[in-house]
C-alpha atoms as a PDB file:
ATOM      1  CA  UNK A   1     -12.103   3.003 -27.257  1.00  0.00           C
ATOM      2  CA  UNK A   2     -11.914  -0.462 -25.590  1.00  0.00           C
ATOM      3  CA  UNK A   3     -13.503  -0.982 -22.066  1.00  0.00           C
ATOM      4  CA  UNK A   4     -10.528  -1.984 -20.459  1.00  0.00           C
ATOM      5  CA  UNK A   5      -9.050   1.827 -21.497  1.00  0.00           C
ATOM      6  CA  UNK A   6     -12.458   2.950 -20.489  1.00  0.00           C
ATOM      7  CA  UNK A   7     -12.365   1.613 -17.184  1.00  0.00           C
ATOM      8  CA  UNK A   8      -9.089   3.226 -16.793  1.00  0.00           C
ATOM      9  CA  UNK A   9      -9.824   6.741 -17.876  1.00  0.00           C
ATOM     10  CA  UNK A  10     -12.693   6.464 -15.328  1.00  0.00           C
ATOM     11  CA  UNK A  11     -10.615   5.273 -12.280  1.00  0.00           C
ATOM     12  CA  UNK A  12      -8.174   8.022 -13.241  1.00  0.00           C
ATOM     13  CA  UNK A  13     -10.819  10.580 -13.294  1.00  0.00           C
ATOM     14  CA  UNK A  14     -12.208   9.169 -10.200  1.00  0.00           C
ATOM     15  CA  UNK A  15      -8.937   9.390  -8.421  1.00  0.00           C
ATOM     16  CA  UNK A  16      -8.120  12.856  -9.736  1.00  0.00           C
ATOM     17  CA  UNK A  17     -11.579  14.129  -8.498  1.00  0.00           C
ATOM     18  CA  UNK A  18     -10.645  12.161  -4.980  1.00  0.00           C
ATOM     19  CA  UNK A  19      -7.405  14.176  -5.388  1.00  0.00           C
ATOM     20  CA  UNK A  20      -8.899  17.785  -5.994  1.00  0.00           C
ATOM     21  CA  UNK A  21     -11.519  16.901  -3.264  1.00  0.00           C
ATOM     22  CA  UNK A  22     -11.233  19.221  -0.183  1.00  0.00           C
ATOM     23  CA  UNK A  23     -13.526  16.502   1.789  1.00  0.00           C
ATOM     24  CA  UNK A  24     -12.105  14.321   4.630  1.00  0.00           C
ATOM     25  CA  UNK A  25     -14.143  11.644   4.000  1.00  0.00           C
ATOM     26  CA  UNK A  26     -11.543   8.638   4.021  1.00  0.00           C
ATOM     27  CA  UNK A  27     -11.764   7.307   0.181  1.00  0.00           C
ATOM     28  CA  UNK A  28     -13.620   4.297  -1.032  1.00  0.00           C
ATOM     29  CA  UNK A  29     -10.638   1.463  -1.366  1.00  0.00           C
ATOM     30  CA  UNK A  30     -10.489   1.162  -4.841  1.00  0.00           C
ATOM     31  CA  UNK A  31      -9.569   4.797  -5.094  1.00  0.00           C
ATOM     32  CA  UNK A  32      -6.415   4.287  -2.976  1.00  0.00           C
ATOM     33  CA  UNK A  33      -4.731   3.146  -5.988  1.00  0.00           C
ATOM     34  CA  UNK A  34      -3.768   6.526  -7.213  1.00  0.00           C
ATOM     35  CA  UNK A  35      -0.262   8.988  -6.771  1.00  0.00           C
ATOM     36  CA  UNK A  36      -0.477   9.218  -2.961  1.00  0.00           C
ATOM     37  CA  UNK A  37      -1.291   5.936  -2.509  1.00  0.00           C
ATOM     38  CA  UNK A  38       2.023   5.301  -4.107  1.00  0.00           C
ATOM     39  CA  UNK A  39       4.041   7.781  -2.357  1.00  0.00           C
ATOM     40  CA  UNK A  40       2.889   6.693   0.763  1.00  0.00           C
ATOM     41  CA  UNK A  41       3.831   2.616  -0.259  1.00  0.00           C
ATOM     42  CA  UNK A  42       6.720   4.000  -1.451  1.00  0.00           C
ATOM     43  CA  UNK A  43       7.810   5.949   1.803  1.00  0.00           C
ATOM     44  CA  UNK A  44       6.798   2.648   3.667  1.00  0.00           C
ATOM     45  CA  UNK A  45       9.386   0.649   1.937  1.00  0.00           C
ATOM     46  CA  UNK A  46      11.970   2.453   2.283  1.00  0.00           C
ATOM     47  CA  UNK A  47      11.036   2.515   6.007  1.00  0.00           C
ATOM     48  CA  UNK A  48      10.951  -1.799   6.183  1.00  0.00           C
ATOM     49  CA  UNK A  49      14.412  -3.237   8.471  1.00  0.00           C
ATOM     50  CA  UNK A  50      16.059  -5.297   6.949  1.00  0.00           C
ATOM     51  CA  UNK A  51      15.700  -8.812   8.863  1.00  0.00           C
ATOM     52  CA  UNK A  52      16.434 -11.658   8.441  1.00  0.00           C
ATOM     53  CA  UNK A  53      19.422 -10.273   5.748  1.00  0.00           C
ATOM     54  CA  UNK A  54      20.148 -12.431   2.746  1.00  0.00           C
ATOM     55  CA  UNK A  55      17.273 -14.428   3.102  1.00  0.00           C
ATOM     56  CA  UNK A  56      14.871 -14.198  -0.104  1.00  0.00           C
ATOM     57  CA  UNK A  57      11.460 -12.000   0.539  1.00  0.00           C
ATOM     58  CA  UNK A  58       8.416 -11.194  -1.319  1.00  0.00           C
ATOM     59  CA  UNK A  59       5.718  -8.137  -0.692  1.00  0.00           C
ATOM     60  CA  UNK A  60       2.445  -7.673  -0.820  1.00  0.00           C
ATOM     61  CA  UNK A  61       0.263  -4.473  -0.945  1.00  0.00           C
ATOM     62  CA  UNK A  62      -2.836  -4.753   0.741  1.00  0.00           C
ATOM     63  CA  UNK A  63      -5.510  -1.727   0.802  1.00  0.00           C
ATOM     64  CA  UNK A  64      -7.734  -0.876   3.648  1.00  0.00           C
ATOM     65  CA  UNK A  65      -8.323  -2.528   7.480  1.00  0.00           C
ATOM     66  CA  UNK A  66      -6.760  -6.462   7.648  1.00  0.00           C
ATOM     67  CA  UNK A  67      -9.799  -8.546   9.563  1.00  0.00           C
ATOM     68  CA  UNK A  68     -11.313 -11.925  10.379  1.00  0.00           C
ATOM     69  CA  UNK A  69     -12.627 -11.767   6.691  1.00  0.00           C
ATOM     70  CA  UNK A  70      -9.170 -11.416   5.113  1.00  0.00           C
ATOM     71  CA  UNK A  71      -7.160  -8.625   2.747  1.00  0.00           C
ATOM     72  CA  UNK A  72      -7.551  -6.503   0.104  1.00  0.00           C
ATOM     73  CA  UNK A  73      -5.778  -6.861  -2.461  1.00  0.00           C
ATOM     74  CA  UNK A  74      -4.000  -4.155  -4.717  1.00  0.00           C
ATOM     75  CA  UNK A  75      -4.928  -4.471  -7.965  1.00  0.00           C
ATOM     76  CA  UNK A  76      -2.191  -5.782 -10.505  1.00  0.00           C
ATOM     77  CA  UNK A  77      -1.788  -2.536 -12.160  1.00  0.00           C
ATOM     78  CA  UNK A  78      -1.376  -0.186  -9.026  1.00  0.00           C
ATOM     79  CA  UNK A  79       1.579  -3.204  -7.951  1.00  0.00           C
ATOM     80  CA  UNK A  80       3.201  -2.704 -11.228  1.00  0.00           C
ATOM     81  CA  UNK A  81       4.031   0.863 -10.533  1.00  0.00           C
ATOM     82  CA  UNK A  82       6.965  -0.639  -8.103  1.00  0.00           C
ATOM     83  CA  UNK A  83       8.423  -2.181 -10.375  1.00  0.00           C
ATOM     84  CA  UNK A  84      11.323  -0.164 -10.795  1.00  0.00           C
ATOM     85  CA  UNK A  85      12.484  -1.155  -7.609  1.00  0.00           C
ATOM     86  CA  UNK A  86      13.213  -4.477  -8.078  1.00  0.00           C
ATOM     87  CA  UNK A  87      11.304  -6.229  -5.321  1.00  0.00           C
ATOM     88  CA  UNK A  88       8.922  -9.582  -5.722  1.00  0.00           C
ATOM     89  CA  UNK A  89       5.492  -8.468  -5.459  1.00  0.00           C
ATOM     90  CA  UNK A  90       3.059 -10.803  -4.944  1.00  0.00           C
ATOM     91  CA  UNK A  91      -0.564 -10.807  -5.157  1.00  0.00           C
ATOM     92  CA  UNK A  92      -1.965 -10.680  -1.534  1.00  0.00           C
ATOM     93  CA  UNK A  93      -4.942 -13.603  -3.070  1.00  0.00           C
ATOM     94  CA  UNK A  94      -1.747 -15.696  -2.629  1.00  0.00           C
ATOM     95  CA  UNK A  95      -1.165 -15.669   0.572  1.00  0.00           C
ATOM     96  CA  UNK A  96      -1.482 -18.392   3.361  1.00  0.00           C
ATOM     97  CA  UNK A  97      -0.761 -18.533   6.825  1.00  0.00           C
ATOM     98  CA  UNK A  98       1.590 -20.944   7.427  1.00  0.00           C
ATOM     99  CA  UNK A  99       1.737 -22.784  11.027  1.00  0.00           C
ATOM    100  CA  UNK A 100       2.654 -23.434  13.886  1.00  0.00           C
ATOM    101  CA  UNK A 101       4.000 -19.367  13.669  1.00  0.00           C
ATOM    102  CA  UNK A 102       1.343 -18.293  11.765  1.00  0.00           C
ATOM    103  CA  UNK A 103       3.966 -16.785   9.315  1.00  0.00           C
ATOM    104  CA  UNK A 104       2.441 -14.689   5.997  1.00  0.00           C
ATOM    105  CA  UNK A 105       3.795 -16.255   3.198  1.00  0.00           C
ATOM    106  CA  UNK A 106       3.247 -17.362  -0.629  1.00  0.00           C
ATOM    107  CA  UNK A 107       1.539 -20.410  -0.885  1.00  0.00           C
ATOM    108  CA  UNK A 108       3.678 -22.054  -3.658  1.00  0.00           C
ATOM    109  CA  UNK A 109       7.038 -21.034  -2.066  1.00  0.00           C
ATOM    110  CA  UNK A 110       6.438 -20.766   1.163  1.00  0.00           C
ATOM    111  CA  UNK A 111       8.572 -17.647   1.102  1.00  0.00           C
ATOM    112  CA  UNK A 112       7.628 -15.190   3.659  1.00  0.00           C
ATOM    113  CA  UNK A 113       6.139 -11.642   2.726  1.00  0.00           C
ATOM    114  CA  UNK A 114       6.238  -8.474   3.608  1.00  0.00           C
ATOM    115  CA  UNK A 115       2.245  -7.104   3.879  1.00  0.00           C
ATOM    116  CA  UNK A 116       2.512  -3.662   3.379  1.00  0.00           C
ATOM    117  CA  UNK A 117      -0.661  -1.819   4.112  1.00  0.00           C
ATOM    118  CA  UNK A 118      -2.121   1.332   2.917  1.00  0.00           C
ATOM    119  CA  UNK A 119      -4.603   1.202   5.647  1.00  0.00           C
ATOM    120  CA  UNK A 120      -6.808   4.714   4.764  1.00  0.00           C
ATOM    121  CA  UNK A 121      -5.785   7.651   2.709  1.00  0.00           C
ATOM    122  CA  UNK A 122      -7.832  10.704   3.433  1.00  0.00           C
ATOM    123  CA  UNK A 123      -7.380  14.415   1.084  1.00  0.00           C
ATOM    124  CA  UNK A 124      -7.360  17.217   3.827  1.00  0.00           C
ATOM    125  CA  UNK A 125      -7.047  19.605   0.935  1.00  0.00           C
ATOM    126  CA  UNK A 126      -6.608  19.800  -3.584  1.00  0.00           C
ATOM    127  CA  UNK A 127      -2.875  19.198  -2.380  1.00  0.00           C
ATOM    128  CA  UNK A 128      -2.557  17.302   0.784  1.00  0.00           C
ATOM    129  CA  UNK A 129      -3.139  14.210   2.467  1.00  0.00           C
ATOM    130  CA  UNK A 130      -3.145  11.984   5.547  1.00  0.00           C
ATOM    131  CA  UNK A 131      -1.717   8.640   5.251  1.00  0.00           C
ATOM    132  CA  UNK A 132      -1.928   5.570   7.591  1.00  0.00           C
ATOM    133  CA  UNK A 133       0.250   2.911   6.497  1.00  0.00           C
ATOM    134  CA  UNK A 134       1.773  -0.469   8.139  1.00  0.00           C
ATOM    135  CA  UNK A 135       3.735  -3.382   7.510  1.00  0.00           C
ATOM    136  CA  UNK A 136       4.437  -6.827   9.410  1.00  0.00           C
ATOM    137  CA  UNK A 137       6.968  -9.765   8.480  1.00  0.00           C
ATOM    138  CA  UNK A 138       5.961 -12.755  10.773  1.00  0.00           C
ATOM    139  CA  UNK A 139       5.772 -10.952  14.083  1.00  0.00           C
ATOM    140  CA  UNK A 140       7.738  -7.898  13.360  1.00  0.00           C
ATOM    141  CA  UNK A 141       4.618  -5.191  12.456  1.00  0.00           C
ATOM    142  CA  UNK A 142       4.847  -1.125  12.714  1.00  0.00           C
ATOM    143  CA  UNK A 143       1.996   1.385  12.040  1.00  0.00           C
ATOM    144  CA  UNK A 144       2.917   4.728  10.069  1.00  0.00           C
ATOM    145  CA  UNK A 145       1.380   7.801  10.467  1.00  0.00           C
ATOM    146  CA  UNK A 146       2.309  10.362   7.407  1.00  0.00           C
ATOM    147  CA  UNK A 147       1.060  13.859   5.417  1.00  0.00           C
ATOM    148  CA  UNK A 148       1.551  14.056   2.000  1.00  0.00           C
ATOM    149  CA  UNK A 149       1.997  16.714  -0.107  1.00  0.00           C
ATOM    150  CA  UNK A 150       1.905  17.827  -3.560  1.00  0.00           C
ATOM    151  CA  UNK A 151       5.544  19.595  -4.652  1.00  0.00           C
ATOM    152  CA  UNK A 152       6.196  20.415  -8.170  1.00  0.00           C
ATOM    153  CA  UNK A 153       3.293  18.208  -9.164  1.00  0.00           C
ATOM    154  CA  UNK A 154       4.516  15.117  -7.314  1.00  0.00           C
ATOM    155  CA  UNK A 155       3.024  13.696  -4.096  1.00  0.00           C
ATOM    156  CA  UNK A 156       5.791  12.938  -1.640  1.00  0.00           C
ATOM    157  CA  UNK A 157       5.585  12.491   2.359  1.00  0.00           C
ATOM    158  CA  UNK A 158       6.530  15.720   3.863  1.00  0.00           C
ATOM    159  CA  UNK A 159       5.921  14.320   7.784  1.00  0.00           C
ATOM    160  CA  UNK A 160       5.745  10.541   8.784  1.00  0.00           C
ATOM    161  CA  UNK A 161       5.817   9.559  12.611  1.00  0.00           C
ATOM    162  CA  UNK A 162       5.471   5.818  13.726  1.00  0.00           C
ATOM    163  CA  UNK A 163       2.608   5.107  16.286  1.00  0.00           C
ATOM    164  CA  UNK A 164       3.155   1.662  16.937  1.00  0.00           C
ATOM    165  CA  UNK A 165       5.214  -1.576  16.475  1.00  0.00           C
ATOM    166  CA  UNK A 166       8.562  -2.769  15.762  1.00  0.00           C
END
């Protein structure tokens, strides 16, 4: 076996350990990148307005707090499990502020993106989980509070209530 499908079965045990755990511990970041993770991106797209209509827009999937020292990016791989919907992801290590607005965009383009943000994922149980999750596009922003739940072996949000923004 080759250590790239190594490192994978180990990240997917990890994160199916992190999902059986009945510990509410917040997980380490690099174990957001697992089913709820994605459910809760997921439901947080579908929740994003649509401004500025027409106009071209990229995403970006960052993973834990946003601070003075920058993002987190989502790994490649995790990003690639969107692509069914037919959105431009970008890797957040591409992003630049651009002034005087202070406006997240790509740095080649210059085309503004949507940070989405799976700011902590916490198990409460082998089946559940709570969910914080945000998203800003230059100076719209809204903070998402949502449970998760395992239903016929898929995770999906069963409650979401916003607690801040836009």
């Amino acid at each position: 076996m080759n250590t790239h499908m190594t490192r994978r079965l180990l990240l997917l045990s990890l994160c199916l350990a992190a999902c059986d755990s009945s510990e509410t511990a917040p997980l380490p970041l690099n174990l957001y990148e697992c089913d709820a993770g994605e459910a809760a991106v997921r439901h947080l797209i579908t929740l994003l307005p649509d401004i500025n209509p027409g106009v071209p827009k990229s995403y970006s999937i960052v993973l834990g707090e946003i601070n003075r020292d920058g993002m987190t990016p989502a790994t490649d791989e995790f990003t690639k499990r969107f692509a069914d919907l037919k959105l431009k992801f970008v890797n957040a290590q591409f992003l630049k502020v651009i002034e005087p607005d202070h406006t997240i965009a790509e740095s080649d383009t210059r085309l503004a993106a949507f940070v989405l943000q799976l700011r902590s994922l916490q198990p409460t149980s082998s089946t559940t989980w709570n969910a914080e999750a945000g998203w800003s596009y230059k100076k719209e922003y809204a903070r998402i509070k949502m449970r998760l739940e395992v239903k016929d072996g898929k995770n999906s949000v069963v409650n979401a209530e916003k607690i801040e923004g836009s």
